[in-house]
PDB file of N, CA and C in Angstrom:
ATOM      1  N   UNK A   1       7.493  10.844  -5.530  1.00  0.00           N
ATOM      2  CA  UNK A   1       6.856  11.187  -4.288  1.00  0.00           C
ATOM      3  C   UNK A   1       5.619  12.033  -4.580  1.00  0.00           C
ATOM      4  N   UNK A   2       4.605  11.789  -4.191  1.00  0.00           N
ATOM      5  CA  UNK A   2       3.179  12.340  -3.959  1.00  0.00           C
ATOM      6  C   UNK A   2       3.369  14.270  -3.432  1.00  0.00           C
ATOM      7  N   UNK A   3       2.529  14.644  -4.242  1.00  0.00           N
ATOM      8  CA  UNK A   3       2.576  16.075  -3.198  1.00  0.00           C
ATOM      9  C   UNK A   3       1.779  16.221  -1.996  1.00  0.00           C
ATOM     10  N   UNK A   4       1.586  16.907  -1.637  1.00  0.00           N
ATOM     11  CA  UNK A   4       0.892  17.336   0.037  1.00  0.00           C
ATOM     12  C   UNK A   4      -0.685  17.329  -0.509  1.00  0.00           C
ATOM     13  N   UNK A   5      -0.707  17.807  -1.488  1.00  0.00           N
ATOM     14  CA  UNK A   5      -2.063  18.033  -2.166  1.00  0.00           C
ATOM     15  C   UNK A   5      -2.875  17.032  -2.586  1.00  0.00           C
ATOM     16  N   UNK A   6      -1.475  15.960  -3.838  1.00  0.00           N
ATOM     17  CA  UNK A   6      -2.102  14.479  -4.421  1.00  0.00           C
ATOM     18  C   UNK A   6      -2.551  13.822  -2.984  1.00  0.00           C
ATOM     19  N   UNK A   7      -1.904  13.832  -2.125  1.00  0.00           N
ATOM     20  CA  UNK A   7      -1.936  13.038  -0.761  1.00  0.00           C
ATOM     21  C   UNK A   7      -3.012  13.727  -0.272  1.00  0.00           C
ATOM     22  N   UNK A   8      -3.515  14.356   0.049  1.00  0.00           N
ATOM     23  CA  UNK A   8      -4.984  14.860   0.458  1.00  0.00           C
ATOM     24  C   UNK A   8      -5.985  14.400  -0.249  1.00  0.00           C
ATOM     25  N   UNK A   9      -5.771  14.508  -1.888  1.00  0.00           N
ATOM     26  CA  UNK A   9      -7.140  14.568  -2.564  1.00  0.00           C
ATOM     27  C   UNK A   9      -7.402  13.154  -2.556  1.00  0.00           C
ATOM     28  N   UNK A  10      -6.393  12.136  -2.701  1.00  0.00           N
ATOM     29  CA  UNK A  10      -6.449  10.550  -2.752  1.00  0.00           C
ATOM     30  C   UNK A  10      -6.879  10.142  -1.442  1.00  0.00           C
ATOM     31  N   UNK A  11      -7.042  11.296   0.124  1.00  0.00           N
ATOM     32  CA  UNK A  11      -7.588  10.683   1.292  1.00  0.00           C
ATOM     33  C   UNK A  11      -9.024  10.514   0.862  1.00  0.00           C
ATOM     34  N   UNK A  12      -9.013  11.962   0.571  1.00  0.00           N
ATOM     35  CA  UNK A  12     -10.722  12.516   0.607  1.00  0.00           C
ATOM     36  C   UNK A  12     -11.205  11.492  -0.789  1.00  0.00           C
ATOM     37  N   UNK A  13     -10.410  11.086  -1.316  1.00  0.00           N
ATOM     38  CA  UNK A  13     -11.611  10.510  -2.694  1.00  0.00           C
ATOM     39  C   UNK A  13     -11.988   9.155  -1.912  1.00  0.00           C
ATOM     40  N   UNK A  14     -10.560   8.356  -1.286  1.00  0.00           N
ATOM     41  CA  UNK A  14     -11.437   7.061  -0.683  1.00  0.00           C
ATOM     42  C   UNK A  14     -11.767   7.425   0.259  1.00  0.00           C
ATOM     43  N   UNK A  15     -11.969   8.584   1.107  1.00  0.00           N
ATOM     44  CA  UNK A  15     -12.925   8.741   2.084  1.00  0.00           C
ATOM     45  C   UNK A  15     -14.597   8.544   1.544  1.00  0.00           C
ATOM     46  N   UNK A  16     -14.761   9.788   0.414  1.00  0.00           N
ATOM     47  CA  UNK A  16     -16.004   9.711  -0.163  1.00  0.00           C
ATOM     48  C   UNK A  16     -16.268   8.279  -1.103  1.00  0.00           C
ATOM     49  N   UNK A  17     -15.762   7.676  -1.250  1.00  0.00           N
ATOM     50  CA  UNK A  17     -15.805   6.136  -2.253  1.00  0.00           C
ATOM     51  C   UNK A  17     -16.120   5.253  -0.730  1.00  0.00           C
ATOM     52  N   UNK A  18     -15.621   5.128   0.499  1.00  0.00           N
ATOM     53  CA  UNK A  18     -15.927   4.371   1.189  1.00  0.00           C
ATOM     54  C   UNK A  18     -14.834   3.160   1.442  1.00  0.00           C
ATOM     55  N   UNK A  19     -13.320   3.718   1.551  1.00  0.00           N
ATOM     56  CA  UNK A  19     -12.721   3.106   1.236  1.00  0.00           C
ATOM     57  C   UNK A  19     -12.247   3.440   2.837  1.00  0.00           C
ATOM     58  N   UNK A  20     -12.220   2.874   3.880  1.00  0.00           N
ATOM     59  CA  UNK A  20     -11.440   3.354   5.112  1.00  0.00           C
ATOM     60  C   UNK A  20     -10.552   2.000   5.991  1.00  0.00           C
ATOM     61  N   UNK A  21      -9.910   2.290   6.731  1.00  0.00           N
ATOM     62  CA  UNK A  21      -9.075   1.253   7.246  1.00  0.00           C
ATOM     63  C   UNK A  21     -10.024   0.765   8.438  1.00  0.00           C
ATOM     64  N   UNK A  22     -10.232  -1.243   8.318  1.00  0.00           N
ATOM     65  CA  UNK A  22     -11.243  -1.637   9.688  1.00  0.00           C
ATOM     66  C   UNK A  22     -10.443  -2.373   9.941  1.00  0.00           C
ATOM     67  N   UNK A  23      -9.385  -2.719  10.297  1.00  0.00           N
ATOM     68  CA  UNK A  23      -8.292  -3.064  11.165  1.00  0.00           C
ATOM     69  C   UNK A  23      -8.349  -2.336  12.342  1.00  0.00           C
ATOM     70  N   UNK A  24      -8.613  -2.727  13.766  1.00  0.00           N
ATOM     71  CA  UNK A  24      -8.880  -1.966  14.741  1.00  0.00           C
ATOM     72  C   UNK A  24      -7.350  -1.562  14.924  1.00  0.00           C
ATOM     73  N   UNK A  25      -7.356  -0.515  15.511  1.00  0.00           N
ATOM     74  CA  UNK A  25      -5.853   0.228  15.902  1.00  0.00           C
ATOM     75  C   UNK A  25      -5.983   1.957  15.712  1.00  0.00           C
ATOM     76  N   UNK A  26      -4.922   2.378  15.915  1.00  0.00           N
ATOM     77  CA  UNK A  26      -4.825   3.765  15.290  1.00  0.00           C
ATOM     78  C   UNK A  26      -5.237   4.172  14.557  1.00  0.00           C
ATOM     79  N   UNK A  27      -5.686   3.548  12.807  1.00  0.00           N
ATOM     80  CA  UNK A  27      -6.296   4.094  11.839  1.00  0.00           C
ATOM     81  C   UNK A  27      -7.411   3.688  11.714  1.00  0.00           C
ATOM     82  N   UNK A  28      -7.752   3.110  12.439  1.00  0.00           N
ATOM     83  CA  UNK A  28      -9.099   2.415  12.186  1.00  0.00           C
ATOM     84  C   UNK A  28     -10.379   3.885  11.850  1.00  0.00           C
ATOM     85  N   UNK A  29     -11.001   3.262  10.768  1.00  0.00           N
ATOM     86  CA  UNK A  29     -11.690   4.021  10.163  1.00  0.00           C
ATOM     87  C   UNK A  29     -11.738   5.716   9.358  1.00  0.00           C
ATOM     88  N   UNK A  30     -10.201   5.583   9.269  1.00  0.00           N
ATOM     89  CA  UNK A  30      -9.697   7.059   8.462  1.00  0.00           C
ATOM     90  C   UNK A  30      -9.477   6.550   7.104  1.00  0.00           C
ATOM     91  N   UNK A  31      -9.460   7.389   6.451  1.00  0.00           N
ATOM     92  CA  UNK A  31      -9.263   7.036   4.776  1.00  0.00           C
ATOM     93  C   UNK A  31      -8.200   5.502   4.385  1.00  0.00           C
ATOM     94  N   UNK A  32      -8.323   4.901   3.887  1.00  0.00           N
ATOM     95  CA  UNK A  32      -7.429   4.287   3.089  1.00  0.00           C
ATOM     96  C   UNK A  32      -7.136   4.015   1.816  1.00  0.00           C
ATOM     97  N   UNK A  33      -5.778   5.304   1.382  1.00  0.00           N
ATOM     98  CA  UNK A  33      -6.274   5.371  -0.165  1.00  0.00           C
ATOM     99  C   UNK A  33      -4.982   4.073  -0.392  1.00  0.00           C
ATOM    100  N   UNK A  34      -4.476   3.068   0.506  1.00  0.00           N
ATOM    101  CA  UNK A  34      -3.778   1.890  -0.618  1.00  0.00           C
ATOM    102  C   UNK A  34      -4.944   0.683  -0.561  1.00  0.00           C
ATOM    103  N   UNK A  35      -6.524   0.567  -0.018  1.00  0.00           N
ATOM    104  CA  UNK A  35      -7.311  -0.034  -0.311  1.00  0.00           C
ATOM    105  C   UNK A  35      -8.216   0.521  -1.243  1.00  0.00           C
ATOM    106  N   UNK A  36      -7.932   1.508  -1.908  1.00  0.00           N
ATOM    107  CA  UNK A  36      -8.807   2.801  -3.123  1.00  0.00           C
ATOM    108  C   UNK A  36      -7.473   1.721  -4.098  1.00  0.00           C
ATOM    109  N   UNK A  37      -6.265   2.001  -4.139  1.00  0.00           N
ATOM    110  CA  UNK A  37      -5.651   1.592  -5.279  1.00  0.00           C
ATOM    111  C   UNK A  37      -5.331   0.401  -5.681  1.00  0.00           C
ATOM    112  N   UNK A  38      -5.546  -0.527  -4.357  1.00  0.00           N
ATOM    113  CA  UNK A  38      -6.032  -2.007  -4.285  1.00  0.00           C
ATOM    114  C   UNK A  38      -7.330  -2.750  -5.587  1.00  0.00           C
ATOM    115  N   UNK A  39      -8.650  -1.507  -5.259  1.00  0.00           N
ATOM    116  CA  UNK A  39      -9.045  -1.724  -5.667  1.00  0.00           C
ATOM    117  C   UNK A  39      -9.434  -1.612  -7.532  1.00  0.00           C
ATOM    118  N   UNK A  40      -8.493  -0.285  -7.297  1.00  0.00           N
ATOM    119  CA  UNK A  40      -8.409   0.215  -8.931  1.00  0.00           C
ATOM    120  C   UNK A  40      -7.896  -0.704 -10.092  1.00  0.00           C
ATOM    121  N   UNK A  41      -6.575  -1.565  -9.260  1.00  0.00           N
ATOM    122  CA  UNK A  41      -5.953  -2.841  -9.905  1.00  0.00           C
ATOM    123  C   UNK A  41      -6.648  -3.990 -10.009  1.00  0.00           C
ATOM    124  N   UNK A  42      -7.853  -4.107  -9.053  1.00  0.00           N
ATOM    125  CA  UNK A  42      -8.266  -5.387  -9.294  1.00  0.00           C
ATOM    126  C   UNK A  42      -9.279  -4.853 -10.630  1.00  0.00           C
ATOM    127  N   UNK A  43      -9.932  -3.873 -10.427  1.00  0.00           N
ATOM    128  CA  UNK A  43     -10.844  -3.176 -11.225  1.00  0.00           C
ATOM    129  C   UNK A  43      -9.858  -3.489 -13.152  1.00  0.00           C
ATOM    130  N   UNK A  44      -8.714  -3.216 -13.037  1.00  0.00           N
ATOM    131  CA  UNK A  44      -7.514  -3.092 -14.411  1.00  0.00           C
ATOM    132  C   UNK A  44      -6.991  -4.454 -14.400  1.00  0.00           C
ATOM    133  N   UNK A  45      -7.033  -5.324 -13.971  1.00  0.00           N
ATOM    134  CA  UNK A  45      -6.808  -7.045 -13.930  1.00  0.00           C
ATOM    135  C   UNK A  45      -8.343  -7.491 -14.130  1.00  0.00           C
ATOM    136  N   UNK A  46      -9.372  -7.273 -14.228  1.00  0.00           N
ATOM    137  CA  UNK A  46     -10.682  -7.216 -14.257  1.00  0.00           C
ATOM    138  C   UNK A  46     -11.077  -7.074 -15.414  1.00  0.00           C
ATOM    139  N   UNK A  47     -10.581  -6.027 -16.351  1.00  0.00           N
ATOM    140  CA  UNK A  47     -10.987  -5.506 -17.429  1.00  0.00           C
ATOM    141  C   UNK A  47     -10.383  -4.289 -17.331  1.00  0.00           C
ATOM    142  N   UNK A  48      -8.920  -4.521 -18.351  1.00  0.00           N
ATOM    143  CA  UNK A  48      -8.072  -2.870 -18.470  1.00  0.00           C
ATOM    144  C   UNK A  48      -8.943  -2.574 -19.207  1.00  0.00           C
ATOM    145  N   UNK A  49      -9.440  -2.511 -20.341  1.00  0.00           N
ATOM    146  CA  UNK A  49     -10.205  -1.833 -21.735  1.00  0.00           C
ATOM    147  C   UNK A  49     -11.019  -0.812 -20.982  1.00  0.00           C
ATOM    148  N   UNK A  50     -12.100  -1.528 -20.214  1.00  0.00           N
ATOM    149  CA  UNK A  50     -13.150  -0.435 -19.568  1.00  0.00           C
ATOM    150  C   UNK A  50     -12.153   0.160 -18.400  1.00  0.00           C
ATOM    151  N   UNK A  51     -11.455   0.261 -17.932  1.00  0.00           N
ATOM    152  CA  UNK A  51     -10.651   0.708 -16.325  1.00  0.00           C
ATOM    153  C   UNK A  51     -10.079   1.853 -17.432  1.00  0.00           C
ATOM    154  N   UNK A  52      -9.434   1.548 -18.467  1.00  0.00           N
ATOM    155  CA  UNK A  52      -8.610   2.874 -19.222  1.00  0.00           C
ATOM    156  C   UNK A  52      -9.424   3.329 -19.621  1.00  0.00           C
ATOM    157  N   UNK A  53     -10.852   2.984 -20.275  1.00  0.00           N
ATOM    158  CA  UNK A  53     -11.380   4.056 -20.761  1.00  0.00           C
ATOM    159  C   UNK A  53     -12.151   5.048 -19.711  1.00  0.00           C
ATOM    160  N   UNK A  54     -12.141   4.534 -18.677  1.00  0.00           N
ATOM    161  CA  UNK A  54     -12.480   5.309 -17.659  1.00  0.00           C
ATOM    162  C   UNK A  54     -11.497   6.645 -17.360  1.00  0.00           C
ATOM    163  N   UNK A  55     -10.757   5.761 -17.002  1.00  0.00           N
ATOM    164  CA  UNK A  55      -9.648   6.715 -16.666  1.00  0.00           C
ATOM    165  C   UNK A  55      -9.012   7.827 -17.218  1.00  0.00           C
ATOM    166  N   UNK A  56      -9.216   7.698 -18.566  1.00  0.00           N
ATOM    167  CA  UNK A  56      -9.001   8.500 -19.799  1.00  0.00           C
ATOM    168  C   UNK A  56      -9.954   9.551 -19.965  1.00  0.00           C
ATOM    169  N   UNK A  57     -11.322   9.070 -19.861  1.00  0.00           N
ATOM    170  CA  UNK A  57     -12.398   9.990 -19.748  1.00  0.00           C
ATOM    171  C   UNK A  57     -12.176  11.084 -18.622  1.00  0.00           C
ATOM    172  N   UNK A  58     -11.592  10.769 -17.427  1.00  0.00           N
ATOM    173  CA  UNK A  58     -11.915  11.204 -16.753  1.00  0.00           C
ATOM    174  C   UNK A  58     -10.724  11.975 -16.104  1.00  0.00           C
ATOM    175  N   UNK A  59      -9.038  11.476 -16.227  1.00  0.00           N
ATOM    176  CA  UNK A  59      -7.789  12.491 -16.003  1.00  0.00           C
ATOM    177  C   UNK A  59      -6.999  13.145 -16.730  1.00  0.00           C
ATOM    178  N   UNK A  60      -6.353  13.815 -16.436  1.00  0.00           N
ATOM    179  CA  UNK A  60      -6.142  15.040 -17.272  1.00  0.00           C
ATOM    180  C   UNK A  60      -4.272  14.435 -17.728  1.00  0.00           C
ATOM    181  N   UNK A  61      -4.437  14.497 -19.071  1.00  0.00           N
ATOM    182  CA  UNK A  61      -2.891  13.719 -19.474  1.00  0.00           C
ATOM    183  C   UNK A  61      -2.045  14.528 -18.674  1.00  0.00           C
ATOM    184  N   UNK A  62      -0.618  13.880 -18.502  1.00  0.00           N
ATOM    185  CA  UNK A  62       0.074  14.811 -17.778  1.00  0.00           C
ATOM    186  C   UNK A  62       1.146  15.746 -18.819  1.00  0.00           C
ATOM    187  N   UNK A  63       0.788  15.588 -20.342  1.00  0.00           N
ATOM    188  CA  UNK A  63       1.598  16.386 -20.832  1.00  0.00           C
ATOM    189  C   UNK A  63       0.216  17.774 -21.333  1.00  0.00           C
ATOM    190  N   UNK A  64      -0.272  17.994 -20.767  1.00  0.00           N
ATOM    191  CA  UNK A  64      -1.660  18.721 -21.065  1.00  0.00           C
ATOM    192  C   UNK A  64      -1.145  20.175 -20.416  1.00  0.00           C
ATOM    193  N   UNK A  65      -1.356  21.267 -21.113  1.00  0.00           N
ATOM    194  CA  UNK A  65      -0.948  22.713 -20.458  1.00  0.00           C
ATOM    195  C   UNK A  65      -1.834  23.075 -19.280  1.00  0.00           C
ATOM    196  N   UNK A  66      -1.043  23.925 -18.432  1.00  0.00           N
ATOM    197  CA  UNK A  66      -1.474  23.826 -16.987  1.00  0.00           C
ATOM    198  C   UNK A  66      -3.302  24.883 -17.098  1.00  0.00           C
ATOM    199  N   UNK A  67      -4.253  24.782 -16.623  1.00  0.00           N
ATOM    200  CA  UNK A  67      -5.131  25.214 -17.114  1.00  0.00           C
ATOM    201  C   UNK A  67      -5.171  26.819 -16.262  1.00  0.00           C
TER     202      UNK A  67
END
């Protein structure tokens, strides 16, 4: 389960990436971070090599001491 926090920061990242729900209804146009992770997979079915080295560059391992 996600924390309160992961679940915020994954709104706001596909908010700022441009990732929002256009399905008219209730959510229409608020974040959608399972079309952010939609896209991350097609991005890693696309080309894992460059998607991991991205990813690597850029998150913090999770056995890494707390900073």
């Amino acid at each position: 389960m996600l924390s309160v926090a992961a679940r915020d920061s994954f709104s706001s990242l596909a908010a700022a990436l441009g990732f929002t729900v256009t399905r008219a209804g209730t959510y229409e146009g608020l974040p959608s971070v399972s079309d952010l992770l939609e896209s991350l997979a097609a991005a890693y079915r696309a080309n894992p090599a460059a998607t991991l080295a991205a990813l690597r560059a850029l998150l913090v391992p999770p056995d890494a001491p707390d900073a």
